[in-house]
C-alpha atoms as a PDB file:
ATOM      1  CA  UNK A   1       0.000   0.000   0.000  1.00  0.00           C
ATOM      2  CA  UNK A   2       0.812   3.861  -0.419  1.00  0.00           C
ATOM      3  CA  UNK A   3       0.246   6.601   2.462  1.00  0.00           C
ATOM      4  CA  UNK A   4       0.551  10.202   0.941  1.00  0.00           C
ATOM      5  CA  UNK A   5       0.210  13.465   3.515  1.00  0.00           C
ATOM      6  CA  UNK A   6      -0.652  15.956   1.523  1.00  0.00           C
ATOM      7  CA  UNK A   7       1.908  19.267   2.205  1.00  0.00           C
ATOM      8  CA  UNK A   8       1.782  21.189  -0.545  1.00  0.00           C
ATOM      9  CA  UNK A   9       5.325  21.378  -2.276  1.00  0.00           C
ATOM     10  CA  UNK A  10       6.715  19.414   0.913  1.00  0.00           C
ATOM     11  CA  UNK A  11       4.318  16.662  -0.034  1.00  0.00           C
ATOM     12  CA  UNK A  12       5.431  13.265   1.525  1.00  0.00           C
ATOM     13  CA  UNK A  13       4.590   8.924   0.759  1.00  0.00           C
ATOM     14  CA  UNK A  14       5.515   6.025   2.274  1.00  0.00           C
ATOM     15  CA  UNK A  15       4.974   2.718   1.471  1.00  0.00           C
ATOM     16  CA  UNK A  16       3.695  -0.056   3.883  1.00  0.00           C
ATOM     17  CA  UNK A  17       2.814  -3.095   3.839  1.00  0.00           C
ATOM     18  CA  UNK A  18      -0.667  -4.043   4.477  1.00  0.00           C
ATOM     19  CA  UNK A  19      -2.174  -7.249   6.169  1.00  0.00           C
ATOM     20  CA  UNK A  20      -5.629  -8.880   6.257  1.00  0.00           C
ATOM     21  CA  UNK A  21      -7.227  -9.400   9.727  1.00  0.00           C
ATOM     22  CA  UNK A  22      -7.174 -13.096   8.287  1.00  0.00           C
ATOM     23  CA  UNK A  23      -3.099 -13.254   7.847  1.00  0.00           C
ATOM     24  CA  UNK A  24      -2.457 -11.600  11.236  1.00  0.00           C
ATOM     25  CA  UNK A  25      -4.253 -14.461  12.991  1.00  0.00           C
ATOM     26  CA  UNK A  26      -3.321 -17.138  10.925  1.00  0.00           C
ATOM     27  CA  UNK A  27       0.476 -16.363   9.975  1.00  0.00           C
ATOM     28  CA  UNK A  28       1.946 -14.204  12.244  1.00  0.00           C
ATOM     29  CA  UNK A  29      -0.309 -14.594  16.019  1.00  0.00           C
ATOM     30  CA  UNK A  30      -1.234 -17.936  14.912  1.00  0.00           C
ATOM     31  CA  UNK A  31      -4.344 -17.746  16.684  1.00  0.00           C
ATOM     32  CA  UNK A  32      -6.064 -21.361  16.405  1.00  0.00           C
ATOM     33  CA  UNK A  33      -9.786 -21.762  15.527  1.00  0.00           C
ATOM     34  CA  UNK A  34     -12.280 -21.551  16.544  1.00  0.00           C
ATOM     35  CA  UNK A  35     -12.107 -17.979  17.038  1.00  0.00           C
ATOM     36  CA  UNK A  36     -14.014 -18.285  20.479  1.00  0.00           C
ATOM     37  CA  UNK A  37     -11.867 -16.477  23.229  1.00  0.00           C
ATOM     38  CA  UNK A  38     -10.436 -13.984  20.518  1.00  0.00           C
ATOM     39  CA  UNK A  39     -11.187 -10.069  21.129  1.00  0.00           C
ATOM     40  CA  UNK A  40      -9.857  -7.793  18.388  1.00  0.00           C
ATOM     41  CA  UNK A  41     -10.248  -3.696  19.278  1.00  0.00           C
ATOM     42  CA  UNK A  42     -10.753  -1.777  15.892  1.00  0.00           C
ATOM     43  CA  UNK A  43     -10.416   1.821  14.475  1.00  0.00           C
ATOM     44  CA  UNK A  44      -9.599   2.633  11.003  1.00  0.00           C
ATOM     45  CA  UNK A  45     -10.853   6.225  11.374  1.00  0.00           C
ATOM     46  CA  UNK A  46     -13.731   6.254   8.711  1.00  0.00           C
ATOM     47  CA  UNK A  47     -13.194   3.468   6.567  1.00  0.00           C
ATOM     48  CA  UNK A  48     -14.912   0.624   8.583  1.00  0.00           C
ATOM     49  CA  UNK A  49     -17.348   0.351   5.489  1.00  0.00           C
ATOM     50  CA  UNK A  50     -14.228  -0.663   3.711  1.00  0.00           C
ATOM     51  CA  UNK A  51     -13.292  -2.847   5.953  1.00  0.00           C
ATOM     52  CA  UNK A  52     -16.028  -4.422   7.613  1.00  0.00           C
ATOM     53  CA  UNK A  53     -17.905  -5.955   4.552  1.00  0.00           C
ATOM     54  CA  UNK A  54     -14.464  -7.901   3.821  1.00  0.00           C
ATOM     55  CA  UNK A  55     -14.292  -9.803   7.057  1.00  0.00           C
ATOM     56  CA  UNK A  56     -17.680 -11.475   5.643  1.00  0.00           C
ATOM     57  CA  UNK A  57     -15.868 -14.184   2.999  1.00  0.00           C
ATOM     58  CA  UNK A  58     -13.176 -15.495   5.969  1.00  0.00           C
ATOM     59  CA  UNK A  59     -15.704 -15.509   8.276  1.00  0.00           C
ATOM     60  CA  UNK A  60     -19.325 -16.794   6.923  1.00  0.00           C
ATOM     61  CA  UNK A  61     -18.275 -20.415   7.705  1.00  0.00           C
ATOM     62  CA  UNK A  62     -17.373 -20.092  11.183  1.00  0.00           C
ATOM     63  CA  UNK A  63     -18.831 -21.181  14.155  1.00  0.00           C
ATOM     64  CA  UNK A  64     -17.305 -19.036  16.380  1.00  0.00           C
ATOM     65  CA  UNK A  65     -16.811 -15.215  15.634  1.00  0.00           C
ATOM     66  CA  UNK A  66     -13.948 -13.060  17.272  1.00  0.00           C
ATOM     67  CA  UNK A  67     -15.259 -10.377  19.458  1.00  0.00           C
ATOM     68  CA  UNK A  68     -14.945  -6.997  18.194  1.00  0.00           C
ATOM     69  CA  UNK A  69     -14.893  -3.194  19.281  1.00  0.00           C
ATOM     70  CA  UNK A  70     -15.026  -1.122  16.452  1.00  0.00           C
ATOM     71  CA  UNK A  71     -14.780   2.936  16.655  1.00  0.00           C
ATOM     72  CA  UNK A  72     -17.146   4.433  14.352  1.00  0.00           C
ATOM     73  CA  UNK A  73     -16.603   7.491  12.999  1.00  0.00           C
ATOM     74  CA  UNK A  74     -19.154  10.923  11.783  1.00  0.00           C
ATOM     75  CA  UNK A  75     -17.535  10.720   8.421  1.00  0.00           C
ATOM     76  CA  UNK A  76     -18.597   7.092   8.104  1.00  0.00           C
ATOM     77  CA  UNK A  77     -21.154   9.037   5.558  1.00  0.00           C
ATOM     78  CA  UNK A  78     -18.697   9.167   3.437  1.00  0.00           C
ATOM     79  CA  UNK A  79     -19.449   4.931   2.238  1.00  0.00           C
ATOM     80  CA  UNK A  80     -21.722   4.477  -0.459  1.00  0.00           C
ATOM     81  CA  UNK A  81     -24.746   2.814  -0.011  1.00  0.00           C
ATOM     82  CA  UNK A  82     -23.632  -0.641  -0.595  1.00  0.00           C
ATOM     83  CA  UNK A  83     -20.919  -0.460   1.348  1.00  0.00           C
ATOM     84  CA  UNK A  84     -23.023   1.260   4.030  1.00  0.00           C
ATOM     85  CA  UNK A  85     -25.288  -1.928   4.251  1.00  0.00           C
ATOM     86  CA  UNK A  86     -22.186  -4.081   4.286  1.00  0.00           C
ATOM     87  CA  UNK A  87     -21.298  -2.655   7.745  1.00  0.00           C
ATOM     88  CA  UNK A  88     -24.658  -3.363   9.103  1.00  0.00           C
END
């Protein structure tokens, strides 16, 4: 992935690497299923209707969910309506 800041002629990017929810249990915490006893705290500062909706594919089979706090955010308006729906 890419993170810009935008600073007019001192403009600045970085690039990062990026990780699925799904990789960081399974590859690098190696958290077992079922996902019983697992509580994960979330905030992506306005872009849980990105996020959200993709949890729904590793997920939809399980039997037992991870908990999860996730911060929610005003400019959570921002989503479109599909992805809107996805997050409920």
């Amino acid at each position: 992935g890419k993170v810009a800041q935008d600073r007019g002629a001192r403009s600045m990017t970085w690039k990062v690497r990026c990780y699925t929810l799904q990789d960081i249990f399974e590859n690098y915490w190696r958290i077992p299923k079922p996902y019983e006893d697992v509580f994960v705290k979330i905030d992506v500062e306005s872009y849980e209707c990105k996020l959200i909706p993709s949890f729904y594919d590793w997920l939809k089979e399980e039997r037992f969910l991870p908990k999860m706090f996730i911060s929610f955010h005003p400019q959570i308006e921002a989503c479109i309506e599909e992805e809107f729906e996805g997050v409920l």
